[in-house]
PDB file of N, CA and C in Angstrom:
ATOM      1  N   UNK A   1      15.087 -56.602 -50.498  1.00  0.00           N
ATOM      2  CA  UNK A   1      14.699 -55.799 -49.352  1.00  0.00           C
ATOM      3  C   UNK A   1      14.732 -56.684 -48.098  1.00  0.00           C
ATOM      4  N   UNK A   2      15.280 -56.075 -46.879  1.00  0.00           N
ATOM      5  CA  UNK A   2      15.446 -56.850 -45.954  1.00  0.00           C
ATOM      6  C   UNK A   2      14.160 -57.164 -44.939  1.00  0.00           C
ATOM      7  N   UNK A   3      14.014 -58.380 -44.607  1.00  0.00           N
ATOM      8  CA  UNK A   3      12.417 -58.555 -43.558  1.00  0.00           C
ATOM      9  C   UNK A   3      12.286 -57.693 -42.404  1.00  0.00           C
ATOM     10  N   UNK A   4      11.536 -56.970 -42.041  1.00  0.00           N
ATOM     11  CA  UNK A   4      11.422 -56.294 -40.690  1.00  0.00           C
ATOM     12  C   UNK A   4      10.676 -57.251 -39.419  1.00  0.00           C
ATOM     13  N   UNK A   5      10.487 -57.116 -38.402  1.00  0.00           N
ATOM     14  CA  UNK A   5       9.972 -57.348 -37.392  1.00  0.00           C
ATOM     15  C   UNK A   5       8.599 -57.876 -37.498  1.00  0.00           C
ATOM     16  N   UNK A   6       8.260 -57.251 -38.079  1.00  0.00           N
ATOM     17  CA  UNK A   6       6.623 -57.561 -38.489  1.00  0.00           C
ATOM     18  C   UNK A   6       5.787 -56.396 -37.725  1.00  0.00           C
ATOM     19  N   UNK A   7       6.396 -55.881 -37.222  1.00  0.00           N
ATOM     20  CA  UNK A   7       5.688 -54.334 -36.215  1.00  0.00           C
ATOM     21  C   UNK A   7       5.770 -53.321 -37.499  1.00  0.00           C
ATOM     22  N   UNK A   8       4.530 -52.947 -37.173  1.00  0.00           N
ATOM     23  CA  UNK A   8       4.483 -51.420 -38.107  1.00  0.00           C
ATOM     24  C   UNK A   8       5.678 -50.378 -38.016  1.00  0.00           C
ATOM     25  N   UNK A   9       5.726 -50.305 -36.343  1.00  0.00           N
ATOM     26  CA  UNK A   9       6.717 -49.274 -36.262  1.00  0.00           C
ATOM     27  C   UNK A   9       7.975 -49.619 -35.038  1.00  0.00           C
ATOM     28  N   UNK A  10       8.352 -50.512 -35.472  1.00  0.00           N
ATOM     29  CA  UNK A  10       9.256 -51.295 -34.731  1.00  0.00           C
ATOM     30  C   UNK A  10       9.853 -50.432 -33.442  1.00  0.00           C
ATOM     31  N   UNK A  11      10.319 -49.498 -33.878  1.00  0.00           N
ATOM     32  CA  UNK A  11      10.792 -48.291 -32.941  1.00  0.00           C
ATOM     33  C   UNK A  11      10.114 -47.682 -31.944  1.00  0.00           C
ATOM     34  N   UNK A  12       8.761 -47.419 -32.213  1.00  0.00           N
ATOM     35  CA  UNK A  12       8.202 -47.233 -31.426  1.00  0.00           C
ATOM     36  C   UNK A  12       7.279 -48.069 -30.298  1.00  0.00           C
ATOM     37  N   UNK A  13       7.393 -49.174 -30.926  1.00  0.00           N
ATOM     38  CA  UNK A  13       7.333 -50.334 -29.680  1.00  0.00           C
ATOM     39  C   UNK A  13       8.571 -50.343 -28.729  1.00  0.00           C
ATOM     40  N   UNK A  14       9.518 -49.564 -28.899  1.00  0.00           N
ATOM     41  CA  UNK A  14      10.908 -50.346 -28.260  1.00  0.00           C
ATOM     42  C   UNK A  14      10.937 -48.906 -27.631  1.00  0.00           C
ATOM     43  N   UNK A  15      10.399 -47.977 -27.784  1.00  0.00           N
ATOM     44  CA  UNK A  15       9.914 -46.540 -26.629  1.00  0.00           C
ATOM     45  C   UNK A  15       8.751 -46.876 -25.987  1.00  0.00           C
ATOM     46  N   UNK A  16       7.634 -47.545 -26.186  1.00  0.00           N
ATOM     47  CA  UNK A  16       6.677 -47.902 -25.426  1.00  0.00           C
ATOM     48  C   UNK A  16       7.350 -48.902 -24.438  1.00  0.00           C
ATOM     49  N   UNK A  17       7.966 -49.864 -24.569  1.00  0.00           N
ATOM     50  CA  UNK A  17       8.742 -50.807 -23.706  1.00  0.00           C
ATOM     51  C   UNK A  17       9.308 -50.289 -23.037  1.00  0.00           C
ATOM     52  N   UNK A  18       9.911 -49.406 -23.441  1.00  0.00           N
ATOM     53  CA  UNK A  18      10.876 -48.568 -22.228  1.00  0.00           C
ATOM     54  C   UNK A  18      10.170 -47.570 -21.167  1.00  0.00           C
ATOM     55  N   UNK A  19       9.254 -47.406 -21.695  1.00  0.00           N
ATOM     56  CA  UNK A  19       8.459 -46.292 -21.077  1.00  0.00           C
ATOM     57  C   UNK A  19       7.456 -46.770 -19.510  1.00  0.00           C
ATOM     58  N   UNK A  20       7.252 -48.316 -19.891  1.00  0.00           N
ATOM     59  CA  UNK A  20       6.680 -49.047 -19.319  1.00  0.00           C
ATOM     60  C   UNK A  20       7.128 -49.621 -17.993  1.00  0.00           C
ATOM     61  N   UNK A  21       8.867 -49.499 -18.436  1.00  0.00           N
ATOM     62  CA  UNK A  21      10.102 -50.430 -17.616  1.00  0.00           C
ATOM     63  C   UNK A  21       9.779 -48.988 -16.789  1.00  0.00           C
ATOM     64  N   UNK A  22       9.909 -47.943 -17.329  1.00  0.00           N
ATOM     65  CA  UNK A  22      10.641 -46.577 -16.205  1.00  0.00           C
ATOM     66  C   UNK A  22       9.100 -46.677 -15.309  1.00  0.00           C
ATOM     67  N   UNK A  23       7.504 -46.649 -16.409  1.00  0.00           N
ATOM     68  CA  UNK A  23       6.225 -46.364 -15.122  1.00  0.00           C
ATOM     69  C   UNK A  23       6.782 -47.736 -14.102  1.00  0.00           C
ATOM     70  N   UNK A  24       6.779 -48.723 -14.788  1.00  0.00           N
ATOM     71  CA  UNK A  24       6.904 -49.955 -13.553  1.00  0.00           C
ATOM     72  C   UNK A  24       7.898 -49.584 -12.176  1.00  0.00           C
ATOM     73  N   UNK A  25       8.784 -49.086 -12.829  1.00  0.00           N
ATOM     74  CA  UNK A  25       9.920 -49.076 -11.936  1.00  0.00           C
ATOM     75  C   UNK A  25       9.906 -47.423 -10.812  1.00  0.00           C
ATOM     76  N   UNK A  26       8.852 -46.953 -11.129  1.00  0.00           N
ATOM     77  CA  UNK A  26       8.783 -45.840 -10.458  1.00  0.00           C
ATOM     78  C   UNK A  26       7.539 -46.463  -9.575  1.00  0.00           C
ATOM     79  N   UNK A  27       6.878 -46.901  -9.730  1.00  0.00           N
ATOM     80  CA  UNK A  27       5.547 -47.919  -9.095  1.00  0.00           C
ATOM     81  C   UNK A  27       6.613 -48.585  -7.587  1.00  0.00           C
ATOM     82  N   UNK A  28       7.283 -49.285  -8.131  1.00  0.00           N
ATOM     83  CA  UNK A  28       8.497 -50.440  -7.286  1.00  0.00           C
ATOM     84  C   UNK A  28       8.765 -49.825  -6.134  1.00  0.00           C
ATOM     85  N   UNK A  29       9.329 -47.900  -6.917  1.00  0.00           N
ATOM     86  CA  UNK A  29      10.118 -47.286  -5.763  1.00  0.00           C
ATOM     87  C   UNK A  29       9.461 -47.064  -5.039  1.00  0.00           C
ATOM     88  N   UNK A  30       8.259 -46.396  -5.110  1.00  0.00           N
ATOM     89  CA  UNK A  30       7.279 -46.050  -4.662  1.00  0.00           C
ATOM     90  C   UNK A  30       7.005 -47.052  -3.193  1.00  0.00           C
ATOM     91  N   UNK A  31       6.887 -48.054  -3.768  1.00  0.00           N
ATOM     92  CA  UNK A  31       6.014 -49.094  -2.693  1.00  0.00           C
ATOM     93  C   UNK A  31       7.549 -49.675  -1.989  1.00  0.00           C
ATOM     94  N   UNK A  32       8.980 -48.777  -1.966  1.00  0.00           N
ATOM     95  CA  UNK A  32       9.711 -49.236  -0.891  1.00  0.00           C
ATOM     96  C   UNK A  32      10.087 -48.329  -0.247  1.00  0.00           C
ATOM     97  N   UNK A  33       9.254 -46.959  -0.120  1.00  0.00           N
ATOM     98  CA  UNK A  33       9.198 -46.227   0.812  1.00  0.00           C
ATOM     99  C   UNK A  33       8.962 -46.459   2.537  1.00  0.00           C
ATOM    100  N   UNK A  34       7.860 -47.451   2.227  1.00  0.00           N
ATOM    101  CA  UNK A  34       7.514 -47.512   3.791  1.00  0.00           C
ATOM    102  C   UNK A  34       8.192 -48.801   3.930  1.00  0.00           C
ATOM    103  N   UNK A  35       8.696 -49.820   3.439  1.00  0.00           N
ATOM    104  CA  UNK A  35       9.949 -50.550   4.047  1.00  0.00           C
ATOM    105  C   UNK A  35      11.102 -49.946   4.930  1.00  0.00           C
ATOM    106  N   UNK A  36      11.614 -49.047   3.981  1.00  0.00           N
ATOM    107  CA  UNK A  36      12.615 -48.230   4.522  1.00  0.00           C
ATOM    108  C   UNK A  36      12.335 -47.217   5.857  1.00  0.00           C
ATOM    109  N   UNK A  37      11.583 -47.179   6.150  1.00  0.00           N
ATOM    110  CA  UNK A  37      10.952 -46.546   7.369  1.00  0.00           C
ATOM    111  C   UNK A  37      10.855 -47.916   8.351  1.00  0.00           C
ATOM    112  N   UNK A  38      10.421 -48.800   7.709  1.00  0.00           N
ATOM    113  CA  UNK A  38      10.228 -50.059   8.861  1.00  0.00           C
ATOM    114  C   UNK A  38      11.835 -50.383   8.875  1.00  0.00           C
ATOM    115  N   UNK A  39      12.216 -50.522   7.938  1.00  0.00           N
ATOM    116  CA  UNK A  39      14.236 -51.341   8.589  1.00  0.00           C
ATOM    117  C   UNK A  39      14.599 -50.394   8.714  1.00  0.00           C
ATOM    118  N   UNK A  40      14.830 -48.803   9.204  1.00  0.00           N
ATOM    119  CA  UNK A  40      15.896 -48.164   8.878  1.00  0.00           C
ATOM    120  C   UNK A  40      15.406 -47.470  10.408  1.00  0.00           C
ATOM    121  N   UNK A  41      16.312 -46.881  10.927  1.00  0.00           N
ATOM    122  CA  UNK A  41      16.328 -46.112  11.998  1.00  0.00           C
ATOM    123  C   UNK A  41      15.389 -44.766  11.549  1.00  0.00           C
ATOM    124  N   UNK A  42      16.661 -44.356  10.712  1.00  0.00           N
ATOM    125  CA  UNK A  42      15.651 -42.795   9.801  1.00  0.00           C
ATOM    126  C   UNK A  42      16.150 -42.807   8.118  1.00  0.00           C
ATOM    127  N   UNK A  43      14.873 -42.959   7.828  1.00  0.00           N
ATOM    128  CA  UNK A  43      14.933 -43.131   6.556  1.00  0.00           C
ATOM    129  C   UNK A  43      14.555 -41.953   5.800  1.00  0.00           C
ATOM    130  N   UNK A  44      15.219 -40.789   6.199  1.00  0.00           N
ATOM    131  CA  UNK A  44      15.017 -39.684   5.296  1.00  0.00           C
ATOM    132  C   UNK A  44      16.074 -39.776   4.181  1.00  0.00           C
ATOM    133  N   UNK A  45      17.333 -40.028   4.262  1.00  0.00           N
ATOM    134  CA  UNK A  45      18.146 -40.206   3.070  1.00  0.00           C
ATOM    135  C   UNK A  45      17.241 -40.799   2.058  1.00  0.00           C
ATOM    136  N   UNK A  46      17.281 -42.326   2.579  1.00  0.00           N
ATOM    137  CA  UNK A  46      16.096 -43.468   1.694  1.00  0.00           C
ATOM    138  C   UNK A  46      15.242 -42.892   0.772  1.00  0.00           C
ATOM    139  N   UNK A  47      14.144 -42.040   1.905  1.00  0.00           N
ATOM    140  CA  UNK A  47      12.960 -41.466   0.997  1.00  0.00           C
ATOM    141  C   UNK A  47      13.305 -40.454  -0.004  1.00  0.00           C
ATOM    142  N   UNK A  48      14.492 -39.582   0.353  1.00  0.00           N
ATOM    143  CA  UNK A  48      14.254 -38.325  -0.547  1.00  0.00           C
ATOM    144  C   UNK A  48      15.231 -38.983  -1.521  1.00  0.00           C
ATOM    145  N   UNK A  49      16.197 -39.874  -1.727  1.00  0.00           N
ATOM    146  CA  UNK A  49      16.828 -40.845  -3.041  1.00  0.00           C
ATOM    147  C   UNK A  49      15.481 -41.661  -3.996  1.00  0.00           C
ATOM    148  N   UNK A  50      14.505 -42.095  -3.177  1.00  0.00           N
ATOM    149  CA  UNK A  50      13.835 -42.876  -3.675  1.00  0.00           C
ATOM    150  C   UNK A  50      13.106 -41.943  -4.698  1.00  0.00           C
ATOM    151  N   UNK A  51      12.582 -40.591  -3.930  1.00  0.00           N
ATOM    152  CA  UNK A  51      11.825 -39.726  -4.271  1.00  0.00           C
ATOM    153  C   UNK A  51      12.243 -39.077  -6.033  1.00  0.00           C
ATOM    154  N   UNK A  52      13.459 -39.081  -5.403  1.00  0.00           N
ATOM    155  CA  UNK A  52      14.410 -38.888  -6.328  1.00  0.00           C
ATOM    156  C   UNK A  52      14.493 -39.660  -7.802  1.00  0.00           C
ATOM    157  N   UNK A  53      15.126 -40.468  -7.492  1.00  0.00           N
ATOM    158  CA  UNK A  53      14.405 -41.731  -8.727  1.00  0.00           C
ATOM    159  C   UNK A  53      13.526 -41.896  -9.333  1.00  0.00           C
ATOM    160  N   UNK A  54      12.319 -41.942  -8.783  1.00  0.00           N
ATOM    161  CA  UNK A  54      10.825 -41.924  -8.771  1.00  0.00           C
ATOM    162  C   UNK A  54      10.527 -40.716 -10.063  1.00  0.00           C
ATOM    163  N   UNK A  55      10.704 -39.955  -9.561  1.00  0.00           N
ATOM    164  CA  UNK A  55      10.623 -38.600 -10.817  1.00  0.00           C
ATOM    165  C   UNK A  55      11.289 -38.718 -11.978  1.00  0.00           C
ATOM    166  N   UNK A  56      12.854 -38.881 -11.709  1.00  0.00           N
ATOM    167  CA  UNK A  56      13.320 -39.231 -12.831  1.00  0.00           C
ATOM    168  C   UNK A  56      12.739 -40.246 -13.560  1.00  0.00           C
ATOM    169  N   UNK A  57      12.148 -41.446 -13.393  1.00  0.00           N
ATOM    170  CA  UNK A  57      11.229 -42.910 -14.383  1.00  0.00           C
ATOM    171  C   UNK A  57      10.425 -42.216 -15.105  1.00  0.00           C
ATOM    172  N   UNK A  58       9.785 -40.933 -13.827  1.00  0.00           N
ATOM    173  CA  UNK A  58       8.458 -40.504 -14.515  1.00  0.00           C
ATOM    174  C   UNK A  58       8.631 -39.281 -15.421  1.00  0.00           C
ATOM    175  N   UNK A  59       9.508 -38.623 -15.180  1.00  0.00           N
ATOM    176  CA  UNK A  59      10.174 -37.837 -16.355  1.00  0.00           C
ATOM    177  C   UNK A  59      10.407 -38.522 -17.740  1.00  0.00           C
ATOM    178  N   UNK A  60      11.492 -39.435 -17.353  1.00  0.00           N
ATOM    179  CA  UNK A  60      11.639 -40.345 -18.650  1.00  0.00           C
ATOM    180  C   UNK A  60      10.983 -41.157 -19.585  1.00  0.00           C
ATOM    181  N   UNK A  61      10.165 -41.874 -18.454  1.00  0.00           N
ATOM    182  CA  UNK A  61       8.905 -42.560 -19.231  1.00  0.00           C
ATOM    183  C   UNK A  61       8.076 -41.100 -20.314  1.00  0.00           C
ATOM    184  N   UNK A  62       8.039 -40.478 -19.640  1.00  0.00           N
ATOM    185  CA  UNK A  62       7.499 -39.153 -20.203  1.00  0.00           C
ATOM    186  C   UNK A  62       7.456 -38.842 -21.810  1.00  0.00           C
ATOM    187  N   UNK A  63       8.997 -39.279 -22.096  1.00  0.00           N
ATOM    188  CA  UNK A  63       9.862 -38.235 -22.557  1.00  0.00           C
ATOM    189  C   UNK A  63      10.877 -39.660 -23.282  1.00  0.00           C
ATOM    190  N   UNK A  64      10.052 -40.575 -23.455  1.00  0.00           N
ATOM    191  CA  UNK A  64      10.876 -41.596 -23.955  1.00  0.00           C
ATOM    192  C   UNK A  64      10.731 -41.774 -25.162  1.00  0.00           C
ATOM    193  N   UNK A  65      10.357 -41.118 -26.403  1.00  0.00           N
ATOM    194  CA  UNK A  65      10.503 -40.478 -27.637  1.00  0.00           C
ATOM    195  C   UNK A  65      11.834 -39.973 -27.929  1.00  0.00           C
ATOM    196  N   UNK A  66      12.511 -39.453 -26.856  1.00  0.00           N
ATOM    197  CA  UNK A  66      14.104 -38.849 -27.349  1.00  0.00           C
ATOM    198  C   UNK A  66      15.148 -39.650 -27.128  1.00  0.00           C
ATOM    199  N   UNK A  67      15.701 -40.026 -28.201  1.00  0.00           N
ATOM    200  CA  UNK A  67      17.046 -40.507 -27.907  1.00  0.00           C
ATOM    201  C   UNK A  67      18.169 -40.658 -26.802  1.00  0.00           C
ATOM    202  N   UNK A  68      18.323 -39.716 -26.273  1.00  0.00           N
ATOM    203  CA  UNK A  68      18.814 -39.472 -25.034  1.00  0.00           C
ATOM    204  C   UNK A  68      18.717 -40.283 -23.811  1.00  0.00           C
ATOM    205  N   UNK A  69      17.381 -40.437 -23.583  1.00  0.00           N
ATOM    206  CA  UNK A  69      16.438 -41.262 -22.693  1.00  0.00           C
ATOM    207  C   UNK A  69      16.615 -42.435 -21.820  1.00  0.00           C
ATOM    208  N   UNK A  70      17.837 -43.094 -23.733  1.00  0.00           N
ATOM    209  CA  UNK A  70      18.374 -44.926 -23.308  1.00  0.00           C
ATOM    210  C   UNK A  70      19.259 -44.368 -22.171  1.00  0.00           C
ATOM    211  N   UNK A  71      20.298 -43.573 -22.544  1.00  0.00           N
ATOM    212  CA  UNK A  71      21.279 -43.667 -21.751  1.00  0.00           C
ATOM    213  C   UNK A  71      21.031 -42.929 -20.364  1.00  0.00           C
ATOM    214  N   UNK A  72      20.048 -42.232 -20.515  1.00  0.00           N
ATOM    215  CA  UNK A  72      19.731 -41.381 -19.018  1.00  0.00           C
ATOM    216  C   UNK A  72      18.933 -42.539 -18.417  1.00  0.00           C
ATOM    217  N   UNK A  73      18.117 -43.405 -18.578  1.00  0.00           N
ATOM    218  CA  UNK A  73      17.453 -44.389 -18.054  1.00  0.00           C
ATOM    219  C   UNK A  73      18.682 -45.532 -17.429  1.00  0.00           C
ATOM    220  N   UNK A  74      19.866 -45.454 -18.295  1.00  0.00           N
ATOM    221  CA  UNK A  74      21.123 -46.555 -18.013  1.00  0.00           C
ATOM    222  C   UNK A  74      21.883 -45.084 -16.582  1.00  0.00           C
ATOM    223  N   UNK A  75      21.394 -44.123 -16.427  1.00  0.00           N
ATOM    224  CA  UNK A  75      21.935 -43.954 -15.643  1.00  0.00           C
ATOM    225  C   UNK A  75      21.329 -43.562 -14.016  1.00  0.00           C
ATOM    226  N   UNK A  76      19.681 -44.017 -14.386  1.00  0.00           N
ATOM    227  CA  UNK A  76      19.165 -43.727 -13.661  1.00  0.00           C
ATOM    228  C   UNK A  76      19.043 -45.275 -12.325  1.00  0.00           C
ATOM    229  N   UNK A  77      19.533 -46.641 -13.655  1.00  0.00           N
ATOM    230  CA  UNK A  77      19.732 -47.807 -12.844  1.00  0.00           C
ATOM    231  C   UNK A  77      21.002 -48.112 -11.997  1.00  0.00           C
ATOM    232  N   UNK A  78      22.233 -47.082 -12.962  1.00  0.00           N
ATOM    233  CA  UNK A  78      22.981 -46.984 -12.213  1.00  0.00           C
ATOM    234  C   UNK A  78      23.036 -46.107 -10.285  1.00  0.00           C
ATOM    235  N   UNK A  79      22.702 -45.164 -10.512  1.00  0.00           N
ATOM    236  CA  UNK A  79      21.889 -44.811  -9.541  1.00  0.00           C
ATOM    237  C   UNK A  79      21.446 -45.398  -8.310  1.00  0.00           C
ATOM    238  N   UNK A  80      20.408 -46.123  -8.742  1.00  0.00           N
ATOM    239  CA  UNK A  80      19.667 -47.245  -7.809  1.00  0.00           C
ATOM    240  C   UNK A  80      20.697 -47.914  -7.499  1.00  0.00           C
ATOM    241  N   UNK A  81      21.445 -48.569  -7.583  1.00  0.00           N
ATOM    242  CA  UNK A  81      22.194 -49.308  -7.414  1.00  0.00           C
ATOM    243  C   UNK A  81      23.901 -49.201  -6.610  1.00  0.00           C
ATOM    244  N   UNK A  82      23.801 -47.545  -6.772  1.00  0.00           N
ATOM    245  CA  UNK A  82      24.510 -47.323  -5.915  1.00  0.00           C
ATOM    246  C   UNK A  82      23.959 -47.313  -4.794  1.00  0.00           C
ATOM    247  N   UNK A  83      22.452 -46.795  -4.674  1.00  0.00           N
ATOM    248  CA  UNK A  83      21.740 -46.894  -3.399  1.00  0.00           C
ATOM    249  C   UNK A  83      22.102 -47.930  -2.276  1.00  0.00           C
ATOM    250  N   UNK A  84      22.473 -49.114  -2.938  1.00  0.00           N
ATOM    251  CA  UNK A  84      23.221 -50.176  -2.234  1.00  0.00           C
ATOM    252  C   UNK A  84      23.668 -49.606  -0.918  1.00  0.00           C
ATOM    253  N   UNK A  85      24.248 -48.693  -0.555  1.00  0.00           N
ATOM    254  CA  UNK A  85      24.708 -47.927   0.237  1.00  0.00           C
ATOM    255  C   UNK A  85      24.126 -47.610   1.761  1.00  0.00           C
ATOM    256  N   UNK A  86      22.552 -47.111   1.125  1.00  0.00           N
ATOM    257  CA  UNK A  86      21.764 -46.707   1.894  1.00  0.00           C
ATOM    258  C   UNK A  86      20.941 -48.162   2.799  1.00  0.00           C
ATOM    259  N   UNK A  87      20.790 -49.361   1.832  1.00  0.00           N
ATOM    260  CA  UNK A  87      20.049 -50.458   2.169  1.00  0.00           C
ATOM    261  C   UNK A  87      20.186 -51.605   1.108  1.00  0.00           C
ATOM    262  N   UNK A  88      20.826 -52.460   1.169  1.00  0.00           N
ATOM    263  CA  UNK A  88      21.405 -53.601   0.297  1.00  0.00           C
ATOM    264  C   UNK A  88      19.882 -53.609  -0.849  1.00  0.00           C
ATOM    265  N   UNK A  89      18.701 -53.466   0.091  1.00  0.00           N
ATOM    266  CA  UNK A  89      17.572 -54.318  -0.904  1.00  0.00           C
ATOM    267  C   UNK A  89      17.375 -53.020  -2.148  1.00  0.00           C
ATOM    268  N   UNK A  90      17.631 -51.740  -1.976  1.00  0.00           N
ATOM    269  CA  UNK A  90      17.548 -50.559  -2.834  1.00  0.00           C
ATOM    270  C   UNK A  90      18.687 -51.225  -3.973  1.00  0.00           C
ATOM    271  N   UNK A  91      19.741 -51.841  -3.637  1.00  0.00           N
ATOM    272  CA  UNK A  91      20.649 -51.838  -4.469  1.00  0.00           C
ATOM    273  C   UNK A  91      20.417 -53.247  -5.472  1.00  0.00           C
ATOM    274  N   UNK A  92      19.802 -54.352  -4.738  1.00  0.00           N
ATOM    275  CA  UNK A  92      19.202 -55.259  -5.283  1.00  0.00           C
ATOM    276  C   UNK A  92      17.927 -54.821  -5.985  1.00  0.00           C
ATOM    277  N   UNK A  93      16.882 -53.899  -5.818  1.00  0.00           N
ATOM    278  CA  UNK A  93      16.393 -53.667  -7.028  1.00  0.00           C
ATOM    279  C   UNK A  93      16.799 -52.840  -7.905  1.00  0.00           C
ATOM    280  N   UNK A  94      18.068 -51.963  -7.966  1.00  0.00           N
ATOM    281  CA  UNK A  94      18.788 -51.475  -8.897  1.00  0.00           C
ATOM    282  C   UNK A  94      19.295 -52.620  -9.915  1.00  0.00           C
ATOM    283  N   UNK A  95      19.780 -53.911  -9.318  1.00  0.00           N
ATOM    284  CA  UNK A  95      20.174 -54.788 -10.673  1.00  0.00           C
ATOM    285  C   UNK A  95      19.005 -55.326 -10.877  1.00  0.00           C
ATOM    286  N   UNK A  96      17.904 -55.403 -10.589  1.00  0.00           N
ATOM    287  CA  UNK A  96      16.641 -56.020 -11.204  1.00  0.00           C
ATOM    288  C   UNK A  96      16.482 -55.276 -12.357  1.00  0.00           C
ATOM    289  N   UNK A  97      16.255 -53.919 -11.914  1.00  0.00           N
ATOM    290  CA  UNK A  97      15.847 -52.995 -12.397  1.00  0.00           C
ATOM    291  C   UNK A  97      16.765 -52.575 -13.698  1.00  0.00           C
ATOM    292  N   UNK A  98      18.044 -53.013 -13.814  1.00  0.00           N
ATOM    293  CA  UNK A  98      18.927 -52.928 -14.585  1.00  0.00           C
ATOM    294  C   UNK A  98      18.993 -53.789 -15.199  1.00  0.00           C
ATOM    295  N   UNK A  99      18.740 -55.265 -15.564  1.00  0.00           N
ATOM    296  CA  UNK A  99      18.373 -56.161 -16.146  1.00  0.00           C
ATOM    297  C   UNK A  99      17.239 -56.097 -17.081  1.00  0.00           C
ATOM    298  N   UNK A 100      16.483 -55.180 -16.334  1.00  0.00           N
ATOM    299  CA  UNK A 100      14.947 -55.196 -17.481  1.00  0.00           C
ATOM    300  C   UNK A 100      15.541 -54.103 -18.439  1.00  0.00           C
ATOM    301  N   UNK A 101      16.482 -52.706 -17.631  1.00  0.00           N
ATOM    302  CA  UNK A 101      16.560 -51.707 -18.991  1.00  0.00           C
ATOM    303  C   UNK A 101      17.655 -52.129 -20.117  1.00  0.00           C
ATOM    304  N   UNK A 102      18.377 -53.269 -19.654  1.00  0.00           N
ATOM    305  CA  UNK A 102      19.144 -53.915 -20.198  1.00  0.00           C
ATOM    306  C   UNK A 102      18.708 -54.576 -21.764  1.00  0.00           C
ATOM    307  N   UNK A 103      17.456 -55.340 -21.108  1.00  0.00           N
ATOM    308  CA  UNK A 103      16.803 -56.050 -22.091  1.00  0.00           C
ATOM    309  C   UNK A 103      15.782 -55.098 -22.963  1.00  0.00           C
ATOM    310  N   UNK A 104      15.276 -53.900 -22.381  1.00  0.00           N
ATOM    311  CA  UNK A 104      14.657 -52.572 -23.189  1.00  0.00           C
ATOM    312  C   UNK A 104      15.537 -52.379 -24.550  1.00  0.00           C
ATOM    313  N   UNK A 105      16.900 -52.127 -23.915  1.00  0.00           N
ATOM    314  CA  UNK A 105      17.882 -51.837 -24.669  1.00  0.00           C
ATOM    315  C   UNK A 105      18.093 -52.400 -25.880  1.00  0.00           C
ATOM    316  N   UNK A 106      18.686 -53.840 -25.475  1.00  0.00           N
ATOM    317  CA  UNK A 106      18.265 -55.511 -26.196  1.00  0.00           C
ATOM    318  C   UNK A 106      17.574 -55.062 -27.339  1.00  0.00           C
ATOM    319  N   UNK A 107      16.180 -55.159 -27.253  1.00  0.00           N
ATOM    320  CA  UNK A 107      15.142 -55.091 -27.793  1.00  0.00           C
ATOM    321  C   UNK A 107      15.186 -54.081 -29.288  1.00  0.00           C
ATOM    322  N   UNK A 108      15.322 -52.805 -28.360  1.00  0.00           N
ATOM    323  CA  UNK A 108      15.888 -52.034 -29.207  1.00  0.00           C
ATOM    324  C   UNK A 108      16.911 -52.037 -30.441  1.00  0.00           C
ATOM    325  N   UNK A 109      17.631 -52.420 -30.101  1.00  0.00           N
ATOM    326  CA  UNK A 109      18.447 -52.792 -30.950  1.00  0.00           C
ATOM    327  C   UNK A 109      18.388 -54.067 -32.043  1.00  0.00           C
ATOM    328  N   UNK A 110      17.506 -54.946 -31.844  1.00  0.00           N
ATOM    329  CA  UNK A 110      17.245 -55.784 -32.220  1.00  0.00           C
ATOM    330  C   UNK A 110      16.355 -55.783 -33.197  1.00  0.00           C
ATOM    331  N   UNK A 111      15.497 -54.661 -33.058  1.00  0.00           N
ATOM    332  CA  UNK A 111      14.187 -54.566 -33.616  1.00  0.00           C
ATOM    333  C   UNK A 111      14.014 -53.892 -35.259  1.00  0.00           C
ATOM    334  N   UNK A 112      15.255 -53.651 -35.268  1.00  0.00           N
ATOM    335  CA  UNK A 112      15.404 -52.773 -36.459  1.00  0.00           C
ATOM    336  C   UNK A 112      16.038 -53.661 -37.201  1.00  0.00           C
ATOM    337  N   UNK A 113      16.555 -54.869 -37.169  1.00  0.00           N
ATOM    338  CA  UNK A 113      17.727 -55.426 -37.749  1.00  0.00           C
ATOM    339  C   UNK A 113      16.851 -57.001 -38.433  1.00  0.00           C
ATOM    340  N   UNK A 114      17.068 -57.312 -39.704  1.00  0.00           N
ATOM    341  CA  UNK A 114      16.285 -58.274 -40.269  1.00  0.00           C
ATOM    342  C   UNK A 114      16.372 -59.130 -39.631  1.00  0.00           C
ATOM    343  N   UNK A 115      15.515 -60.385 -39.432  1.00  0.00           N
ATOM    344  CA  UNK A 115      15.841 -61.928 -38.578  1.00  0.00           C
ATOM    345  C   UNK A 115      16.570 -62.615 -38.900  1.00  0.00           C
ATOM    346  N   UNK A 116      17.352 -63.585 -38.409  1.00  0.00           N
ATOM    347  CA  UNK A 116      18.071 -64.520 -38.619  1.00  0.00           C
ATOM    348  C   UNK A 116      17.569 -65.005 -39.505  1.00  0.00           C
ATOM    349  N   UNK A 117      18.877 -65.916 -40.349  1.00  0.00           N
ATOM    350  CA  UNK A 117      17.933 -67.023 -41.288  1.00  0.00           C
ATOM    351  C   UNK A 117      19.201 -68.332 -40.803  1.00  0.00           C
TER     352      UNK A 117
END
């Protein structure tokens, strides 16, 4: 029989992780609302993208029990990151932000699979 992780429920640590990345990352957007009002002439695009985002983390985090989730979360960093558009630093925390769901991902995948020997 092959060794597991040592987690009871390996899987569901690796939906709590993710769930955590999307509350964090909806927290982030949140608090670069009023940046974007300070650098931006008019930052209504900004806010209602951010706004935008923001829901989707918190949807997902939600709702991060379903399968689906990984890849809607991989497309929700994509996203951000096009934001680039609107304000370089939106697009720089899109690859932050894509690095951590990266490593969610990682994790995931990892977690199910016996350890090295």
């Amino acid at each position: 029989m092959a060794e597991q992780s040592g987690l009871k429920d390996p899987q569901r640590a690796a939906r709590g992780l993710a769930a955590m990345a999307l509350a964090f990352e909806a927290l982030a957007l949140l608090l670069a609302i009023v940046p974007m009002w300070i650098l931006l002439d008019d930052a209504t695009v900004a806010t209602t993208a951010i706004l935008v985002l923001t829901a989707a983390c918190v949807v997902l985090a939600g709702m991060a029990g379903r399968p689906w989730v990984w890849p809607a979360g991989a497309v929700v960093q994509a996203a951000l990151i096009a934001c680039w558009a609107i304000h370089w630093a939106l697009g720089v925390a899109g690859l932050v932000f894509a690095s951590v769901w990266l490593y969610c991902w990682y994790v995931k995948t990892q977690l199910g699979k016996p350890p090295k020997r």
